[in-house]
N, C-alpha and C. Protein backbone atom coordinates (compact mmCIF):
# COMPACT_ATOMS: atom_id res chain seq x y z
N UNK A 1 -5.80 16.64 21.99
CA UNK A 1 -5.97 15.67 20.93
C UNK A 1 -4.62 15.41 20.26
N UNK A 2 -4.71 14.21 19.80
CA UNK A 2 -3.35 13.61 19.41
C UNK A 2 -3.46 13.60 17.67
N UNK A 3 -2.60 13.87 16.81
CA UNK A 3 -2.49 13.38 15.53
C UNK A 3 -1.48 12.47 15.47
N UNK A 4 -2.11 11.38 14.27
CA UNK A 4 -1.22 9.85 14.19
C UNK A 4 -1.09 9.65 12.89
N UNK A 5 -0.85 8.93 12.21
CA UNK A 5 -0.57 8.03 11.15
C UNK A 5 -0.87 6.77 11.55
N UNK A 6 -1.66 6.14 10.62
CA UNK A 6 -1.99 4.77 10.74
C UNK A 6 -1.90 4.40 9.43
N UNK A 7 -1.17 3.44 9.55
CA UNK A 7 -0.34 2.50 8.13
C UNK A 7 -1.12 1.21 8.12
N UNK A 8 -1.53 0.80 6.87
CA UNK A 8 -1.72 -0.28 6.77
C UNK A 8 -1.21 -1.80 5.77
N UNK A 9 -1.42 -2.81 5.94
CA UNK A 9 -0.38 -3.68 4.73
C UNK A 9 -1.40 -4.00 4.24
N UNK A 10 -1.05 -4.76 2.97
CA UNK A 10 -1.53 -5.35 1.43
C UNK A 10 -2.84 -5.90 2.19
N UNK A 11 -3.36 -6.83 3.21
CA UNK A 11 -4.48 -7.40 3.70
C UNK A 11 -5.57 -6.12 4.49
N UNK A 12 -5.01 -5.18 4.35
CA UNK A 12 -6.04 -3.72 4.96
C UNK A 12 -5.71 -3.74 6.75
N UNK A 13 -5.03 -4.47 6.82
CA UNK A 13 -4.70 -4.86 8.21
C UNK A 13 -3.75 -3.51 8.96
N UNK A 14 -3.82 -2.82 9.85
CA UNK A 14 -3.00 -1.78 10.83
C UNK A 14 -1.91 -2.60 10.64
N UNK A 15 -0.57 -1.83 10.40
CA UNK A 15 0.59 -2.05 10.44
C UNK A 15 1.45 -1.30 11.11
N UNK A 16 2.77 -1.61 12.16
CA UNK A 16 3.74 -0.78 12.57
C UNK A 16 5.02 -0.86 11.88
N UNK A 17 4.65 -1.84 10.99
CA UNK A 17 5.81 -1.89 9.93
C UNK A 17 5.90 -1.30 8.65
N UNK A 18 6.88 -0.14 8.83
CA UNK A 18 6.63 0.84 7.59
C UNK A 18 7.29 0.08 6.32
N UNK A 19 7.99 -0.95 6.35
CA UNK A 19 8.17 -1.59 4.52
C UNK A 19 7.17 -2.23 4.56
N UNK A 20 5.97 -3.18 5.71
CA UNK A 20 4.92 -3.55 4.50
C UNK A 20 3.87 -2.63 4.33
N UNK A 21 3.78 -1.41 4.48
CA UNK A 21 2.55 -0.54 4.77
C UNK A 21 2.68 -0.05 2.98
N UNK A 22 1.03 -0.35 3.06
CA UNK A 22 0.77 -0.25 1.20
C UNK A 22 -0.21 1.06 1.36
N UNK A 23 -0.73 1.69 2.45
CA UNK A 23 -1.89 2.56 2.34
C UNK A 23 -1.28 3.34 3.73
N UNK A 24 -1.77 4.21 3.68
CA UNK A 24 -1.92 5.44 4.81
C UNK A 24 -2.82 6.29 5.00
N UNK A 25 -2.97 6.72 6.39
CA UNK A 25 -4.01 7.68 6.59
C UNK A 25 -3.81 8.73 7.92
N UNK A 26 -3.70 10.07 7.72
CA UNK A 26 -3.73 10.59 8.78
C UNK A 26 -5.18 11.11 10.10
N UNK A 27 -4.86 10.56 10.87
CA UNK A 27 -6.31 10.76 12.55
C UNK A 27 -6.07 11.69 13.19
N UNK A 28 -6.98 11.99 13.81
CA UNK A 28 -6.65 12.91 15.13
C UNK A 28 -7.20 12.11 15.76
N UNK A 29 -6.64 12.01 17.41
CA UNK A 29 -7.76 10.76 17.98
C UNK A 29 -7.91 11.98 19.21
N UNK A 30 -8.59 11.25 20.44
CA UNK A 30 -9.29 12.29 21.26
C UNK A 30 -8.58 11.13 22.66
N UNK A 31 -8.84 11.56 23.86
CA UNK A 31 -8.13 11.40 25.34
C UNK A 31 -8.06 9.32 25.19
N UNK A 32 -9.37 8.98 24.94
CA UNK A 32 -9.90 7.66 25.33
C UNK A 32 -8.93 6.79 23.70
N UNK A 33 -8.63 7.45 22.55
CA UNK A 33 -7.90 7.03 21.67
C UNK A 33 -8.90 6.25 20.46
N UNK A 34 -9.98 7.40 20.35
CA UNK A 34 -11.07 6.99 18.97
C UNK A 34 -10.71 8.01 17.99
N UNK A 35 -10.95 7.65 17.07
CA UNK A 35 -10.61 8.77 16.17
C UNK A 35 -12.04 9.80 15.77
N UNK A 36 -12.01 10.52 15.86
CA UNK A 36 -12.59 12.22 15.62
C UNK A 36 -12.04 12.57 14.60
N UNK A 37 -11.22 12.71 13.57
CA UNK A 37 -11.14 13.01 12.28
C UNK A 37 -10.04 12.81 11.60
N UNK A 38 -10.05 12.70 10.34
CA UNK A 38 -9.47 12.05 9.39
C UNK A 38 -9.26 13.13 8.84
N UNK A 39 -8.23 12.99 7.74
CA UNK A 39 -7.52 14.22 6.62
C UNK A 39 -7.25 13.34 5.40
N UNK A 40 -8.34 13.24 4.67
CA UNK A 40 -7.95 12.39 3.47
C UNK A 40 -7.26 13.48 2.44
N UNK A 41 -6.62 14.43 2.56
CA UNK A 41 -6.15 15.31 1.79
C UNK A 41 -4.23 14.93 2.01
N UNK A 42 -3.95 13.93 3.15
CA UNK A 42 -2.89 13.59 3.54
C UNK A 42 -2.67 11.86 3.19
N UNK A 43 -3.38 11.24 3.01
CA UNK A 43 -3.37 10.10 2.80
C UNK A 43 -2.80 9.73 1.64
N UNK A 44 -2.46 8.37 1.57
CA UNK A 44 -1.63 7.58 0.50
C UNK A 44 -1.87 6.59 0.47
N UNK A 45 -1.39 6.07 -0.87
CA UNK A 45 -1.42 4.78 -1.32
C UNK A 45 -0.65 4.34 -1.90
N UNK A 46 -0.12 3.53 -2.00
CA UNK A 46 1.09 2.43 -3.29
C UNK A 46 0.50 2.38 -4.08
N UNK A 47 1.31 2.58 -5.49
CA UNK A 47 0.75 2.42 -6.99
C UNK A 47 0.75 1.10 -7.04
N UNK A 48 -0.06 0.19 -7.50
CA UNK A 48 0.03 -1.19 -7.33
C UNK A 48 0.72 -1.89 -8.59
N UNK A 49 1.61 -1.07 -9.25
CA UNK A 49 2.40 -1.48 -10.47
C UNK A 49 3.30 -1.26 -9.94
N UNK A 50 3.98 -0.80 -8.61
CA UNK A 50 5.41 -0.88 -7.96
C UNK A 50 5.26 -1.98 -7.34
N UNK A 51 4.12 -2.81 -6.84
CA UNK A 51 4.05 -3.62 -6.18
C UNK A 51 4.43 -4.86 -6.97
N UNK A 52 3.35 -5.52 -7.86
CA UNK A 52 3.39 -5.92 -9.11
C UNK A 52 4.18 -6.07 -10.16
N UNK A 53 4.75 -4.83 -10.24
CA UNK A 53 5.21 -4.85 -11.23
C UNK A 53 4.47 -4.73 -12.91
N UNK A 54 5.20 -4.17 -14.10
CA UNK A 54 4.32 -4.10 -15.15
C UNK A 54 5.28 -5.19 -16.05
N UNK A 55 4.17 -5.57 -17.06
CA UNK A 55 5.15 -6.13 -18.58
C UNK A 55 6.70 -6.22 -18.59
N UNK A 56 7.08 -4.60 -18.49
CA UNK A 56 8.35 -4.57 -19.22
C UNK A 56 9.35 -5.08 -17.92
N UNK A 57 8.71 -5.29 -16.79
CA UNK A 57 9.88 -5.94 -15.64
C UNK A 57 9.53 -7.69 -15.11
N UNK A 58 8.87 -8.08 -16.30
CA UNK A 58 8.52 -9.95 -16.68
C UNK A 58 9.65 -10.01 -17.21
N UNK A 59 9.99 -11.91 -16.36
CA UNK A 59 10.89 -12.47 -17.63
C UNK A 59 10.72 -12.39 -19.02
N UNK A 60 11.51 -12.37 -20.01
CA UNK A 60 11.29 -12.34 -21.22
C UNK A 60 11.43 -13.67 -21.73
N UNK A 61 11.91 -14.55 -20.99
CA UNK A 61 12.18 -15.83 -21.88
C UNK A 61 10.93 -16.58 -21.98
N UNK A 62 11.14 -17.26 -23.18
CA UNK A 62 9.21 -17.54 -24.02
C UNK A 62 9.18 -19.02 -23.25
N UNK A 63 7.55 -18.94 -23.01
CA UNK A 63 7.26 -20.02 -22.28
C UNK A 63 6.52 -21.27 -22.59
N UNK A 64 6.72 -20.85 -24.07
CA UNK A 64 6.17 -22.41 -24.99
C UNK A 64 7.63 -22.55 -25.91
N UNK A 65 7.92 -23.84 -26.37
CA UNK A 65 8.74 -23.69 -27.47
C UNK A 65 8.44 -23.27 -28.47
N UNK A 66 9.27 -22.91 -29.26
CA UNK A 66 9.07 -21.77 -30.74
C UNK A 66 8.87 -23.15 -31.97
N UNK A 67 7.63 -22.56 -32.48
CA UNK A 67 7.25 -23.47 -33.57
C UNK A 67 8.04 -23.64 -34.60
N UNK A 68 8.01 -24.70 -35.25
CA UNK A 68 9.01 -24.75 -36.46
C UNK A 68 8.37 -24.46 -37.53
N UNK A 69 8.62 -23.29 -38.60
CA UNK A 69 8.26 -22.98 -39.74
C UNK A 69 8.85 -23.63 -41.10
């Protein structure tokens, strides 16, 4: 039996490309190449605020004009 990594991108889609891979999971697969078990104790995910981004990494410049007081 084989152990793999299988990466996947932002659409849940299998990926061999490790910069778009947003999720991970480690398999064991068996001769014919099905998987027989999983190790969710190894798996990952992207914080989706590195992806995204939060607040404090938005432009700051205001996007209505400033009222006159």
């Amino acid at each position: 039996m084989t152990t793999r990594s299988i990466l996947y991108d932002k659409d849940g889609k299998p990926t061999e490309e490790q910069s778009f891979a947003v999720r991970g999971e480690v398999v064991e697969l068996d001769a014919a190449g099905g998987i027989v078990a999983a190790y969710p104790d190894l798996s990952w995910k992207v914080d989706p605020i590195s992806l995204d981004g939060d607040e404090g990494e938005l432009a700051t410049r205001p996007t209505n004009p400033p009222r006159s007081t």
